[in-house]
Every structure is written in structure tokens, then in C-alpha cells.
Protein backbone atom coordinates (compact mmCIF):
# COMPACT_ATOMS: atom_id res chain seq x y z
CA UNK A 1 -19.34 8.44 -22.50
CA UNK A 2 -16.83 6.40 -20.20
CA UNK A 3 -13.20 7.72 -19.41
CA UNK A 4 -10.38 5.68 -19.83
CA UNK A 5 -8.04 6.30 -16.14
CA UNK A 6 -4.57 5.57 -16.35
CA UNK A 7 -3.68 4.34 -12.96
CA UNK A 8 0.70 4.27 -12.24
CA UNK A 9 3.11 2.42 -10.07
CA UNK A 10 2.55 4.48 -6.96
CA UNK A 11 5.27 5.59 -4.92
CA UNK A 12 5.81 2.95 -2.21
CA UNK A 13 7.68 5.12 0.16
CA UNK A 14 11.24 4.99 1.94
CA UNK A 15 13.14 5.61 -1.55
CA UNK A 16 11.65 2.49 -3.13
CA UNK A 17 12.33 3.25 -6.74
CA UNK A 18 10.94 0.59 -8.60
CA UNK A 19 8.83 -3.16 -8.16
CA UNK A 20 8.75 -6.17 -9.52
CA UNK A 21 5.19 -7.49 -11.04
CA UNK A 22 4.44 -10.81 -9.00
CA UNK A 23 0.74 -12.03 -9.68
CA UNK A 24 -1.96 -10.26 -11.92
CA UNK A 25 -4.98 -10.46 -9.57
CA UNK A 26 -7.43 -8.74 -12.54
CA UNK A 27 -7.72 -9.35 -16.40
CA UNK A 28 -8.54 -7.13 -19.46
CA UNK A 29 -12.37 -7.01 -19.33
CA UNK A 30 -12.63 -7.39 -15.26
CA UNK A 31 -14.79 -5.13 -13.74
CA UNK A 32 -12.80 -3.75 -10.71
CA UNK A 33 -13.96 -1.42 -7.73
CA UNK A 34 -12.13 1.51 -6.06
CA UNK A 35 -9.57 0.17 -4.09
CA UNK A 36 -9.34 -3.11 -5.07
CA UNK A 37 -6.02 -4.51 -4.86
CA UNK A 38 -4.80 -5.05 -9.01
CA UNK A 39 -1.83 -6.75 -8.68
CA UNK A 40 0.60 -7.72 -5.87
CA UNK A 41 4.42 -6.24 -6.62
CA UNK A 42 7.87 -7.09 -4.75
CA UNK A 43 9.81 -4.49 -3.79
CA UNK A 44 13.59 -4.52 -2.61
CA UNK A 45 11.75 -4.55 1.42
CA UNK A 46 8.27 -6.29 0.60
CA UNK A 47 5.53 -8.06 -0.91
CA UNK A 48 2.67 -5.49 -1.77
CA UNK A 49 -1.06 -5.31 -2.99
CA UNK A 50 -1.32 -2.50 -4.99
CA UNK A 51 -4.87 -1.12 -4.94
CA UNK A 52 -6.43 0.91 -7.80
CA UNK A 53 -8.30 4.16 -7.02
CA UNK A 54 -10.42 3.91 -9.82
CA UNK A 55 -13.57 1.79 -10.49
CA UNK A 56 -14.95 0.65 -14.20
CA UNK A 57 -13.20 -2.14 -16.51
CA UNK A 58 -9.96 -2.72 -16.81
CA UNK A 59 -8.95 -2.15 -20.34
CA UNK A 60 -5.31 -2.69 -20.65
CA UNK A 61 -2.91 -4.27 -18.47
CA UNK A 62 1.55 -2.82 -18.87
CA UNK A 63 3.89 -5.31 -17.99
CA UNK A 64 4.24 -9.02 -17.46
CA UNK A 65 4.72 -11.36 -13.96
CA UNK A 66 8.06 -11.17 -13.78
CA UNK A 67 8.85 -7.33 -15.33
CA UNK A 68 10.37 -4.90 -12.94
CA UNK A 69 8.80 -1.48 -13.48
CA UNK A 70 10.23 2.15 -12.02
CA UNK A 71 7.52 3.62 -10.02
CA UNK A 72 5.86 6.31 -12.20
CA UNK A 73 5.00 3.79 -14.92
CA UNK A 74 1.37 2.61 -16.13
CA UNK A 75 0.02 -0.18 -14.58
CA UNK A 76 -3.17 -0.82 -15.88
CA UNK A 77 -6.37 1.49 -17.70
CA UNK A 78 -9.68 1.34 -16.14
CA UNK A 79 -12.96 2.84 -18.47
CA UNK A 80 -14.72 4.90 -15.56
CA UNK A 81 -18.15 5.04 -15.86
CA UNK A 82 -21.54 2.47 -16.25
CA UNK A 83 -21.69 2.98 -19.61
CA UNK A 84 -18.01 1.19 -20.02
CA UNK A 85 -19.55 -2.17 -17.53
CA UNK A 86 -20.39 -5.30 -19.60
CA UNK A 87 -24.08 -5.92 -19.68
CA UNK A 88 -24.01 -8.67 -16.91
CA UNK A 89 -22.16 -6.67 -14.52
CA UNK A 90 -23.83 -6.37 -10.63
CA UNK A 91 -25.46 -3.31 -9.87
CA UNK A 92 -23.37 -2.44 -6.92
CA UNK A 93 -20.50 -2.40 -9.28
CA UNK A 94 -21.92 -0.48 -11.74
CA UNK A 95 -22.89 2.40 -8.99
CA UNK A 96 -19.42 2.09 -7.74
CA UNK A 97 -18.26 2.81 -10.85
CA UNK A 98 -20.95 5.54 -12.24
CA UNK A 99 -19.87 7.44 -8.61
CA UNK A 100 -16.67 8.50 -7.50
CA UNK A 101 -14.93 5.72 -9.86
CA UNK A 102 -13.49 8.86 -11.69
CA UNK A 103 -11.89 10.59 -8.59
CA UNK A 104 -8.64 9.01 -7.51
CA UNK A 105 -8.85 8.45 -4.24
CA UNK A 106 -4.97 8.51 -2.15
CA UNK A 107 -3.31 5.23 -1.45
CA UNK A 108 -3.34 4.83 2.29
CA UNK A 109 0.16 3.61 3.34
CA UNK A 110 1.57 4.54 0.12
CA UNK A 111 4.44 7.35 -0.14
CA UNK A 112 2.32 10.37 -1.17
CA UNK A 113 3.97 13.62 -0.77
CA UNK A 114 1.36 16.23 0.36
CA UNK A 115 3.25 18.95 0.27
CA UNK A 116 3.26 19.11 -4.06
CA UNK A 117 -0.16 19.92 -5.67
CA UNK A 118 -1.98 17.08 -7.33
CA UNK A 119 -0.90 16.37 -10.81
CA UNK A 120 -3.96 16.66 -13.28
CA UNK A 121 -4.41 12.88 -14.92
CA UNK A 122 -4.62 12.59 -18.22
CA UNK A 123 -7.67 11.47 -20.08
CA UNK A 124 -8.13 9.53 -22.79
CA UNK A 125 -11.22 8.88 -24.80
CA UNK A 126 -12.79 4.77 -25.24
CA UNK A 127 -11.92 3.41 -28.52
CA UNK A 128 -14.88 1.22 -29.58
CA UNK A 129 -12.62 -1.79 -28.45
CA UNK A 130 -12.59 -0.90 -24.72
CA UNK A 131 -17.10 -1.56 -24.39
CA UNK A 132 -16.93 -4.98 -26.82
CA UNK A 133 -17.55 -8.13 -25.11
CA UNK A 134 -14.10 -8.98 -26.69
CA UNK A 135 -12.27 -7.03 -24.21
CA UNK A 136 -13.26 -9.83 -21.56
CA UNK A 137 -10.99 -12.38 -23.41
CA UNK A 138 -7.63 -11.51 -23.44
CA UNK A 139 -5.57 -12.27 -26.95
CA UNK A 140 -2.81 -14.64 -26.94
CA UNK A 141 0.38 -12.67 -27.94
CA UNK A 142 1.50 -13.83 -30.97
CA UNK A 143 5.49 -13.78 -32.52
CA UNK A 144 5.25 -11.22 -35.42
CA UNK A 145 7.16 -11.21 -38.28
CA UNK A 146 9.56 -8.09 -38.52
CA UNK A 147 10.63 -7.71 -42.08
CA UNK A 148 13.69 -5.36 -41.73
CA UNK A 149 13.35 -4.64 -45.36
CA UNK A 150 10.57 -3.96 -45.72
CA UNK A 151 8.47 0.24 -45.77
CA UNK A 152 7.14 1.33 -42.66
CA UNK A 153 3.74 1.52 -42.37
CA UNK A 154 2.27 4.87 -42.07
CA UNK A 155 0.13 7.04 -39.03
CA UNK A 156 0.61 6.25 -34.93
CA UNK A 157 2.33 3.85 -34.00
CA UNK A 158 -0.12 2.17 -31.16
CA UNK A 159 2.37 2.04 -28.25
CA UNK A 160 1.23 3.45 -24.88
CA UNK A 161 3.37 1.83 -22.40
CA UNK A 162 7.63 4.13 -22.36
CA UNK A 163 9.09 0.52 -21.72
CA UNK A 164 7.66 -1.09 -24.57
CA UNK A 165 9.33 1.95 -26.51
CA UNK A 166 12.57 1.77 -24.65
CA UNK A 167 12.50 -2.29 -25.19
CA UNK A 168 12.21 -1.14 -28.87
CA UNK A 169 14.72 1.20 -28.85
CA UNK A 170 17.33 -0.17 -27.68
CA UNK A 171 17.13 -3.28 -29.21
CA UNK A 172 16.60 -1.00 -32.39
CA UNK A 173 13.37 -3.00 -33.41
CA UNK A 174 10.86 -0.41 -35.08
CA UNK A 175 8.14 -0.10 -33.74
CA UNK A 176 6.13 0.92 -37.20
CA UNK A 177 6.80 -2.37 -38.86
CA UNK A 178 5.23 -5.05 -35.57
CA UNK A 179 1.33 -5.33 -35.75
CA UNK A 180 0.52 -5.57 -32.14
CA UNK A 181 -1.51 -8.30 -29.92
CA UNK A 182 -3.31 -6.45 -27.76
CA UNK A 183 -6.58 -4.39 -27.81
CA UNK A 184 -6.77 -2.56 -31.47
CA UNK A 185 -3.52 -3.47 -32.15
CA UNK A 186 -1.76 -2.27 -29.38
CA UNK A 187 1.98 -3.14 -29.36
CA UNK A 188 2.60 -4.94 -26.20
CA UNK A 189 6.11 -5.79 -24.68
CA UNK A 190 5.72 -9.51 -25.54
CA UNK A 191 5.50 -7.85 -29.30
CA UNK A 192 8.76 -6.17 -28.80
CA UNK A 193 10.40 -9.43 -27.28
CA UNK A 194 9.30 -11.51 -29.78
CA UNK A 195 10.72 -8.94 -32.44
CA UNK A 196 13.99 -9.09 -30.32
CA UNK A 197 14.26 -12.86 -30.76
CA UNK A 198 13.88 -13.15 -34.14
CA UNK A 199 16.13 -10.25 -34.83
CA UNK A 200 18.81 -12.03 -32.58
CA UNK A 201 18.66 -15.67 -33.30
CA UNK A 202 22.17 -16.78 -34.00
CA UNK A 203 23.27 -18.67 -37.18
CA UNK A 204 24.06 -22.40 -37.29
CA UNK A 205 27.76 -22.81 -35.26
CA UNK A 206 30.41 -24.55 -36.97
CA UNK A 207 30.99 -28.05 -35.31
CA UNK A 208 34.19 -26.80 -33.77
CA UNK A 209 32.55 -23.84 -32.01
CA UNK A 210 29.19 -26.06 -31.00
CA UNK A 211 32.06 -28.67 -29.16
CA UNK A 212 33.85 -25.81 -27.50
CA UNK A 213 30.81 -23.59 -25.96
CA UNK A 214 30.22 -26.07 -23.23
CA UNK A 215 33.85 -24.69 -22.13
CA UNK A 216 33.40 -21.42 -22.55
CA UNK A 217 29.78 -21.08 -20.47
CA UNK A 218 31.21 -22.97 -17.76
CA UNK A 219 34.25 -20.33 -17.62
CA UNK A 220 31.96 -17.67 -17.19
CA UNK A 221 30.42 -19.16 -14.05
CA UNK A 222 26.41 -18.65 -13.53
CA UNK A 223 25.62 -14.62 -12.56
CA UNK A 224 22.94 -13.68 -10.36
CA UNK A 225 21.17 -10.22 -10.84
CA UNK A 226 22.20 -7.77 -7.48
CA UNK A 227 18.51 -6.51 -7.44
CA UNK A 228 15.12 -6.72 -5.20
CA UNK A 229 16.21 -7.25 -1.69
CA UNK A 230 19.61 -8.59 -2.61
CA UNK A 231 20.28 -4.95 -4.32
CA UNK A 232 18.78 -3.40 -1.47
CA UNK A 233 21.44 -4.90 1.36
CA UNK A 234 24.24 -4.59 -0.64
CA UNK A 235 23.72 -1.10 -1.70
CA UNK A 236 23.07 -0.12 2.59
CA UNK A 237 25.82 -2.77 4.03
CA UNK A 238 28.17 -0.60 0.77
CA UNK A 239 27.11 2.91 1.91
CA UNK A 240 27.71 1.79 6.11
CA UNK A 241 31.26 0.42 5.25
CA UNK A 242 32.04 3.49 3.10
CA UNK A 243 30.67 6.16 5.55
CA UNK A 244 30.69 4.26 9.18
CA UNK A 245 33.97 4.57 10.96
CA UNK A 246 32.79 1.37 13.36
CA UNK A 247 34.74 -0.63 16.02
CA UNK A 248 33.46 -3.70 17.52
CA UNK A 249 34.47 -5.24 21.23
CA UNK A 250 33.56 -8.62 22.75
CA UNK A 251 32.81 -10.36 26.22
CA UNK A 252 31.81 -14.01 27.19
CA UNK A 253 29.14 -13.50 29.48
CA UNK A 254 27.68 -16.55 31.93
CA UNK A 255 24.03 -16.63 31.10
CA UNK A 256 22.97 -19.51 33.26
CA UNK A 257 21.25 -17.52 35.57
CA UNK A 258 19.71 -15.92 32.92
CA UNK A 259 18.03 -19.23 31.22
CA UNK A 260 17.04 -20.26 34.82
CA UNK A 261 15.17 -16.37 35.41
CA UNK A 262 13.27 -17.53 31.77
CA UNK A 263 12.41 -20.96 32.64
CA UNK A 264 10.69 -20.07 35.98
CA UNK A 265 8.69 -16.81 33.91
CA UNK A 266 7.72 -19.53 31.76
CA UNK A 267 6.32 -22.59 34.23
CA UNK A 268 3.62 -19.97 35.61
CA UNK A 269 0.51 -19.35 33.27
CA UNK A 270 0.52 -16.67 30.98
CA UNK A 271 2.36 -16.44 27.56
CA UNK A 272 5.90 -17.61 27.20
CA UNK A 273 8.76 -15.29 27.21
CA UNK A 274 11.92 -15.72 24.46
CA UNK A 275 15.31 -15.39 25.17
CA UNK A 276 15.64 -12.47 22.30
CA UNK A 277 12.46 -10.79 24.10
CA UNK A 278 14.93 -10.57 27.35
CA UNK A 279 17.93 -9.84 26.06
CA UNK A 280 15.49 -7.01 23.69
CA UNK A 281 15.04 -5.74 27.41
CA UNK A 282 18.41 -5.38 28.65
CA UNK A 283 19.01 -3.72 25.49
CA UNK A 284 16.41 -0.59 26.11
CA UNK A 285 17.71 -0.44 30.06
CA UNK A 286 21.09 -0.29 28.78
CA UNK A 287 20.44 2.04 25.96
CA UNK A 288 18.58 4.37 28.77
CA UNK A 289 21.91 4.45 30.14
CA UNK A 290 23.99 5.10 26.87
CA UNK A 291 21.91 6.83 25.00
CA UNK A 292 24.84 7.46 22.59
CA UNK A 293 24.49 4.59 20.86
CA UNK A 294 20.85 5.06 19.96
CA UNK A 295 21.47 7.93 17.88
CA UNK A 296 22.20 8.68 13.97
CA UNK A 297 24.80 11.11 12.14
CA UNK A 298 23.34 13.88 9.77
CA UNK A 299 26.40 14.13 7.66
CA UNK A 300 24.76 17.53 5.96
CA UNK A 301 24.48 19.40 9.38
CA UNK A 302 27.34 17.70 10.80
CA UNK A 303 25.49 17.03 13.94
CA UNK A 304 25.02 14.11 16.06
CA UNK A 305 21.17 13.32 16.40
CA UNK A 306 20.49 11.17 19.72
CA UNK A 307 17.16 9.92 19.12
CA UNK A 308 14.10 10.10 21.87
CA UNK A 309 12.59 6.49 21.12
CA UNK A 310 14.06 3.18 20.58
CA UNK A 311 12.77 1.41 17.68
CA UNK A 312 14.68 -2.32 17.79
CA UNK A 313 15.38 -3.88 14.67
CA UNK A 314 16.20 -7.22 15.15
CA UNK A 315 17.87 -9.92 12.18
CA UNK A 316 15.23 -12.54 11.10
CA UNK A 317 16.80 -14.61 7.81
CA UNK A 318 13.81 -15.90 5.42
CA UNK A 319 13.39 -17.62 2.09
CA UNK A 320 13.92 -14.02 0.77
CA UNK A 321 17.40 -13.05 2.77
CA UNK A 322 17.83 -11.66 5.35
CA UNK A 323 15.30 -8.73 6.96
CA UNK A 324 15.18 -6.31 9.54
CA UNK A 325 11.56 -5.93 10.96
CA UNK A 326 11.25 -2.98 13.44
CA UNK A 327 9.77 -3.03 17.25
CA UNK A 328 8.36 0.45 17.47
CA UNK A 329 8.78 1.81 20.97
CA UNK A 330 10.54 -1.08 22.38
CA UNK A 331 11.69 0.81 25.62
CA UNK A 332 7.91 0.59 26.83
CA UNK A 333 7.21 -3.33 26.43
CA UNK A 334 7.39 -5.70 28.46
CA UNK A 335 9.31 -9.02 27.79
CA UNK A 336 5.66 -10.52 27.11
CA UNK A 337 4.63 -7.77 24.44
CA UNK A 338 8.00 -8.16 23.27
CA UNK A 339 7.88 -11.80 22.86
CA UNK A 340 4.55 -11.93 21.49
CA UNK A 341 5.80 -8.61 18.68
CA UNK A 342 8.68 -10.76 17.37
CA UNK A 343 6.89 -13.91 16.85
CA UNK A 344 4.21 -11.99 14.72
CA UNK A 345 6.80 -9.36 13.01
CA UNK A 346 8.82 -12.93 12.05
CA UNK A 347 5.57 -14.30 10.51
CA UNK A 348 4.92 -11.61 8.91
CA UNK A 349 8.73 -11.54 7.42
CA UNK A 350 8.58 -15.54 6.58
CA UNK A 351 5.35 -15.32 4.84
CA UNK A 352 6.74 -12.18 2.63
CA UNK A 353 3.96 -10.30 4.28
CA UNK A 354 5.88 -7.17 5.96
CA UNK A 355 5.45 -3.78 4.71
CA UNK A 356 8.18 -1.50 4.09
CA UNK A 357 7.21 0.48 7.15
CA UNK A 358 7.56 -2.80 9.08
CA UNK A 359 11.22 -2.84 7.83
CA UNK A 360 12.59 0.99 8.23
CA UNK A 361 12.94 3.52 10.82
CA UNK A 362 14.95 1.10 13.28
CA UNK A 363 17.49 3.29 15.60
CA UNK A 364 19.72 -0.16 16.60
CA UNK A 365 19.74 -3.64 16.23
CA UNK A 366 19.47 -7.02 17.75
CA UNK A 367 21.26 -9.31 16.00
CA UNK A 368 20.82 -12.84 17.34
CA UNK A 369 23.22 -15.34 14.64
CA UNK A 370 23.58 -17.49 17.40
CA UNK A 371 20.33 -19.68 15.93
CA UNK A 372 23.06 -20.22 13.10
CA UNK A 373 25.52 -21.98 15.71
CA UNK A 374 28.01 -19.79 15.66
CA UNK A 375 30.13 -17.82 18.68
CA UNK A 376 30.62 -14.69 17.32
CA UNK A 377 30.35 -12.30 14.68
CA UNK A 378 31.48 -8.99 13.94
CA UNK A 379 28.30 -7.26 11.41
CA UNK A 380 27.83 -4.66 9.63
CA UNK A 381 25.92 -1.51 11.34
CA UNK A 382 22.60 -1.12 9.42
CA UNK A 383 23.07 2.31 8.28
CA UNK A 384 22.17 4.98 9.61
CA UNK A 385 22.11 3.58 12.80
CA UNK A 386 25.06 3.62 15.41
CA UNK A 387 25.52 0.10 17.23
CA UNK A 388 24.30 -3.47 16.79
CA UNK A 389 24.35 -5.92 19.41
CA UNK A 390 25.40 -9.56 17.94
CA UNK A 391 24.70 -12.22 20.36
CA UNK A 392 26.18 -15.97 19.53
CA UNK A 393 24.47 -19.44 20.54
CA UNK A 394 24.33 -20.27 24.73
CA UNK A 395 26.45 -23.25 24.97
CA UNK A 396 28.11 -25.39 27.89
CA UNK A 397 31.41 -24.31 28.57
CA UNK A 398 33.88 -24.39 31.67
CA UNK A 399 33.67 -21.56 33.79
CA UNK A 400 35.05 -20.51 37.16
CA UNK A 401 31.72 -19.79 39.14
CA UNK A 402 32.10 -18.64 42.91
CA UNK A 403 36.11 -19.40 42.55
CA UNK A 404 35.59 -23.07 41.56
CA UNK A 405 35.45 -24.39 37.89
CA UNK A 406 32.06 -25.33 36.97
CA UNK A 407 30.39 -26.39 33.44
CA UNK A 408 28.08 -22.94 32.69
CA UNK A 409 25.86 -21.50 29.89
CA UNK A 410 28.14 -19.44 28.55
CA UNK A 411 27.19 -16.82 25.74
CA UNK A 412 29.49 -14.35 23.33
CA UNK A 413 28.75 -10.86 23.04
CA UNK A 414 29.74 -8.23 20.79
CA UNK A 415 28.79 -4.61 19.99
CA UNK A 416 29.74 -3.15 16.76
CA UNK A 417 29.36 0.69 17.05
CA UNK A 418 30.21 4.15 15.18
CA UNK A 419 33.50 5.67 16.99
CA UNK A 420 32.05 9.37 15.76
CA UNK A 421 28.92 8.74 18.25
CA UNK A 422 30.93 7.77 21.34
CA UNK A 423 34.53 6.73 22.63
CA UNK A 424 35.30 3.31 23.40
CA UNK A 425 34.61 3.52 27.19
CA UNK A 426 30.74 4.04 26.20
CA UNK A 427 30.76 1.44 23.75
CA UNK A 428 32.72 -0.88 26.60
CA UNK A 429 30.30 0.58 29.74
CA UNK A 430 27.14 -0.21 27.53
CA UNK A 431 28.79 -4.03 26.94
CA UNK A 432 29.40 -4.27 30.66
CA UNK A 433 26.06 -3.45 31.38
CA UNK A 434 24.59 -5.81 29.00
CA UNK A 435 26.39 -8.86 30.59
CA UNK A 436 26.21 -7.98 33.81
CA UNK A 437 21.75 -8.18 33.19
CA UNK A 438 22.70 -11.84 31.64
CA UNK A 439 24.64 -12.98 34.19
CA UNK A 440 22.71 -11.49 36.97
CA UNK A 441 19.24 -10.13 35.93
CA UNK A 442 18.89 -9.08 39.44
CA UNK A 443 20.88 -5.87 38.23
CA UNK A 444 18.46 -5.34 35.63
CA UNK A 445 15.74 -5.08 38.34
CA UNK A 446 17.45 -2.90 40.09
CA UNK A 447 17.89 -0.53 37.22
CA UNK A 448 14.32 -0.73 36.41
């Protein structure tokens, strides 16, 4: 007799509390495999496959493309076992699912917490439904009527999914009165919705109001849900301006010399070196030196934590917003593996491939907004990190060079730092440092 698995939103990790459902990648009826990916989510930092640690047939799917769900909630049920596999299904799938299909297996890369004992799962016997060949063709959902007046039917309501209950709820549909579309009348949210519409669509307007709502929408101006990754940086640039007492100081800095180091690195053979990979460099030799500003504030102990590693987060603006992928280690690269790290972290981040370890644990940041052509900029630390480095575009300017006035490369530099880490005369020595490496790498060398 085959088990019916209720597999839930996993915990993504790094305080991700919820996801939004992107694509479906199996149907009611599909056969699935432990560990096959079951639908691909958004989260506030990523675009994720989701795999399922089960293996049988998928018998119900909970929630939409579109539906934001709080981790903890079902996503699909899977029948576990060879007795629950349509009659045509391969072999190999039917072992996988007849052997350790009923023994959830942990999500690598996921945010499991071994330090709680596993929670016992909850099984549910197959209704007759779940082994029909029907199963394989999903029903249409269909608008039900909701007669408000009329009795309730009697017995269970068939409702498995807490949002389609809440949904109810709150719009104060009942649930007793819908006859649901899915499997064995199983109340799905479309139900609910549908329910909701009817119960909500507005009487005919009077002329007078139909003439004036163009008016009043247009008053109202168009609103844009703060959520996903739009929540996500306005709820940590909030918390850094509420918590960060930061300062920021400037300097122009002549980076002619600097351009001319990169173009000769790049006319040899070998792979080509960016200007963020460089100034990515100075940035670990000077941090070396300052090692104040790679550090972090644990508010509970009080305590300033200066941090052993420098993990540079650097500002890459996509379709999405903006993101913050993380070079682990960056003090030991070179300006090739750091080159050749940012080109693939920035695919990664264009194609909405990064994961959310990809995007946390940075200890400062490289913030390059002069590829927007602007001077200067004074940002926002990304909490709970210490400084940020903003450099502007490289530009022609005039510039006194060896006591005469000469047309240079000149670039603006600014560091935005937490005064409870360090005083300004770090803040200003680190600064120093950094232009001095752009306007004479040679001092970089010798640091090295």
C-alpha cells in the first residue's frame, strides 16, 4: 500500500522566510525521483530549484506560479511506493521509488539546522484517486457558485493546504459551501479566489461615479509591492541607517598610471585583467593594513569583531536590482582569479542564477557606480559590515602632474565607514593608501 509524503518549502537559509513559486517543473500524475528538482522558487536573494526528497507520483501540487509561500508550507504530495507508479512507468523509476523513496533524504545547500532532532512526517493514507490514470490529467479549475444562503453541507471539509484556509478566512468565504477542483474534490486556492470574486464583484456605478473614477485612480498613483529582493534591500539599507553611525570622506586620485600598469598586463598572453579586479587588490593590501574596517559590531556583546578573512562583495545591478555577490577569500587571489571570479559571479547574478550563499557573508564592499557615469556617491554600508569603497567613472580631467598642468585620468574616491569601528584618521590612512596604489601601483608592490 503506497504512502502519500508531504514534502514543505524547505528552509533556504540566511533568514529567508518565504519564496515566491516561479515555474512548476512536475504535474499531478508525474512520476518524480529523489531529488529531482519540483519547482524553481524566487527568493528575496535568488532563483532556486527546489528538489524533492521523495520518489513516487506526485499527487497534489499547493500553490500557483506566481503565489508567495512562507517556508514551512506544503509544496507538493508524492505516493511513495511501486504500487502508487502508473502502469507504463520505467523500471528504474519504479525501483527508485519502491527503495528509499520513503526516507527523506536532507537538502544539500538548504538551511537545515542539525542541532534539533528530526521532526516525524506525517503520513497519510492513498485515497483511491491518487493510483487512477485520472491523476495524470490535471482538472481545469472551475468558478463555483457560492450560494451565501444557502445550508452547509455536512462532514470534512477537503482542504489540506493552511493558505487555502487563511484565503478563506479572511475573505470570510466558507469553505463548506465550494465543491472543489482538484483530486476528490479537493478545495484548491483557485476555488477560494474564484469564491472571492464573485463575493466581491461590485454593482453597476451610477454614470456620475463611472465618469469620475478615471480621476480618482490616477490620484492614487500606481503602488508597487516592497517584497522579493526589493523588500530585502530596503529592509537591510533601513536597519544600516537606523543602527550604523557612518561617515564618508573623498579624494580625486590620478589613475593614469594605473590604466597604463593594466593595459601592458593585458598585451602579454594570458587572461585579461579588469580594472575592478585591481582596484579588488588594493583593497585586500589596504585592508591588511586597516584591518578595522574589515570587521562587524555584535550589538548583543557589545564587542567589536575584526574578522580573519576578507570576503569582497562587490555591486553588480541586474534586471532584478541591484545584488551583492561575494568573493570568498579575496586577500589570496590574484588580479587574474579575481578577474576571472567577477565575470562568472556577474553571470551568475544576470542570469538570476546566484544562490543565496553567493550573496551573504561579505565583510566589505566594492562598489564601482562609476559604470553609471557618475563622480561620486556617498552609499549605504551593507549591514553588518563596516566600510564600502565607492569608486566613480575614470575620466580626463586637468591635473598638475610633475608641477605642470597636464590632461590626466582622473578618478573619485570615497569610503563610507562605521565611526564605532575606527576614528577618522583610519578611515582617512586606509583612503590614502588606496590612492596612492592608483596613482602609483609601484607602492602596491612594495607592500606586497
Amino acid at each position: 500500500m503506497p504512502q502519500v509524503m508531504e514534502f514543505k518549502l524547505p528552509d533556504l537559509g540566511e533568514g529567508l522566510t518565504e519564496a515566491e513559486i516561479v515555474r512548476w517543473l512536475v504535474a499531478v500524475g508525474d512520476v518524480v525521483a529523489i531529488d529531482q528538482p519540483v519547482v524553481e522558487v524566487e527568493t528575496a536573494k535568488a532563483m532556486v530549484e527546489v528538489p524533492c526528497p521523495y520518489g513516487g507520483v506526485v499527487t497534489a501540487r499547493f500553490g500557483e506560479e506566481g503565489t508567495e509561500l512562507p517556508v514551512g508550507a506544503p509544496l507538493i504530495t508524492v505516493a511513495v511506493g511501486a504500487s502508487s507508479l502508473p502502469a507504463e512507468a520505467p523500471a528504474a523509476q519504479a525501483a527508485e521509488a519502491e527503495g528509499a523513496g520513503n526516507v527523506p533524504r536532507p537538502l544539500i545547500g538548504y538551511g537545515e539546522d542539525h542541532s534539533r532532532p528530526a521532526r516525524r512526517r506525517r503520513v497519510r493514507p492513498v485515497t483511491a484517486a491518487v493510483s487512477a490514470p485520472a491523476v495524470a490529467a490535471p482538472v481545469a479549475p472551475v468558478a463555483p457558485a457560492v450560494p451565501v444562503a444557502a445550508p452547509a453541507p455536512s462532514g470534512p471539509v477537503p482542504v489540506i493546504s493552511p493558505l487555502v484556509r487563511k484565503l478563506a478566512k479572511d475573505g470570510g468565504v466558507d469553505l463548506r459551501a465550494l465543491t472543489g477542483s482538484g483530486p476528490d474534490g479537493l478545495i484548491l486556492r483557485s476555488d477560494v479566489e474564484a469564491a472571492l470574486a464573485a463575493l466581491r464583484a461590485p454593482e453597476p456605478a451610477p454614470a456620475a461615479a463611472v465618469a469620475a473614477a478615471p480621476t480618482v485612480a490616477a490620484a492614487q498613483g500606481e503602488r508597487i509591492p516592497l517584497k522579493g529582493l526589493r523588500g530585502l534591500v530596503a529592509d537591510k539599507l533601513s536597519r544600516s541607517r537606523r543602527e550604523i553611525p557612518d561617515a564618508t570622506c573623498w579624494v580625486d586620485a590620478d589613475a593614469t598610471e594605473l590604466m597604463a600598469a593594466r593595459a601592458a598586463m593585458n598585451a602579454v598572453d594570458g587572461p585579461k585583467i579588469s580594472v575592478l579586479a585591481l582596484l579588488a587588490r588594493i583593497c585586500t593590501a589596504a585592508l591588511a593594513r586597516y584591518p578595522e574596517l574589515n570587521s562587524t559590531v555584535d550589538l548583543e556583546a557589545n564587542e567589536i569583531v575584526r574578522l580573519p578573512a576578507v570576503h569582497l562583495g562587490f555591486a553588480a545591478q541586474t534586471e532584478r536590482g541591484l545584488m551583492v555577490p561575494v568573493v570568498r577569500d579575496a586577500q589570496h587571489r590574484s588580479p587574474e582569479s579575481l578577474s576571472a571570479e567577477f565575470a562568472r559571479l556577474t553571470e551568475l547574478a544576470r542570469t538570476g542564477k546566484l544562490t543565496p550563499a553567493d550573496l551573504t557573508g561579505g565583510t566589505f564592499t566594492l562598489n564601482n557606480y562609476g559604470v553609471f557615469g557618475v563622480d561620486g556617491s556617498t552609499p549605504i554600508i551593507n549591514h553588518p559590515e563596516a566600510a564600502m569603497l565607492g569608486v566613480g567613472r575614470i575620466v580626463p580631467k586637468p591635473w598638475v602632474h610633475e608641477g605642470e598642468l597636464a590632461v590626466r585620468k582622473v578618478v573619485q574616491l570615497s569610503l563610507t565607514f562605521d565611526h564605532r569601528v575606527c576614528d577618522g584618521g583610519t578611515a582617512g590612512g586606509f583612503l590614502r593608501y588606496v590612492a596612492d596604489c592608483v596613482e602609483s601601483p609601484a607602492v602596491l608592490l612594495r607592500s606586497l
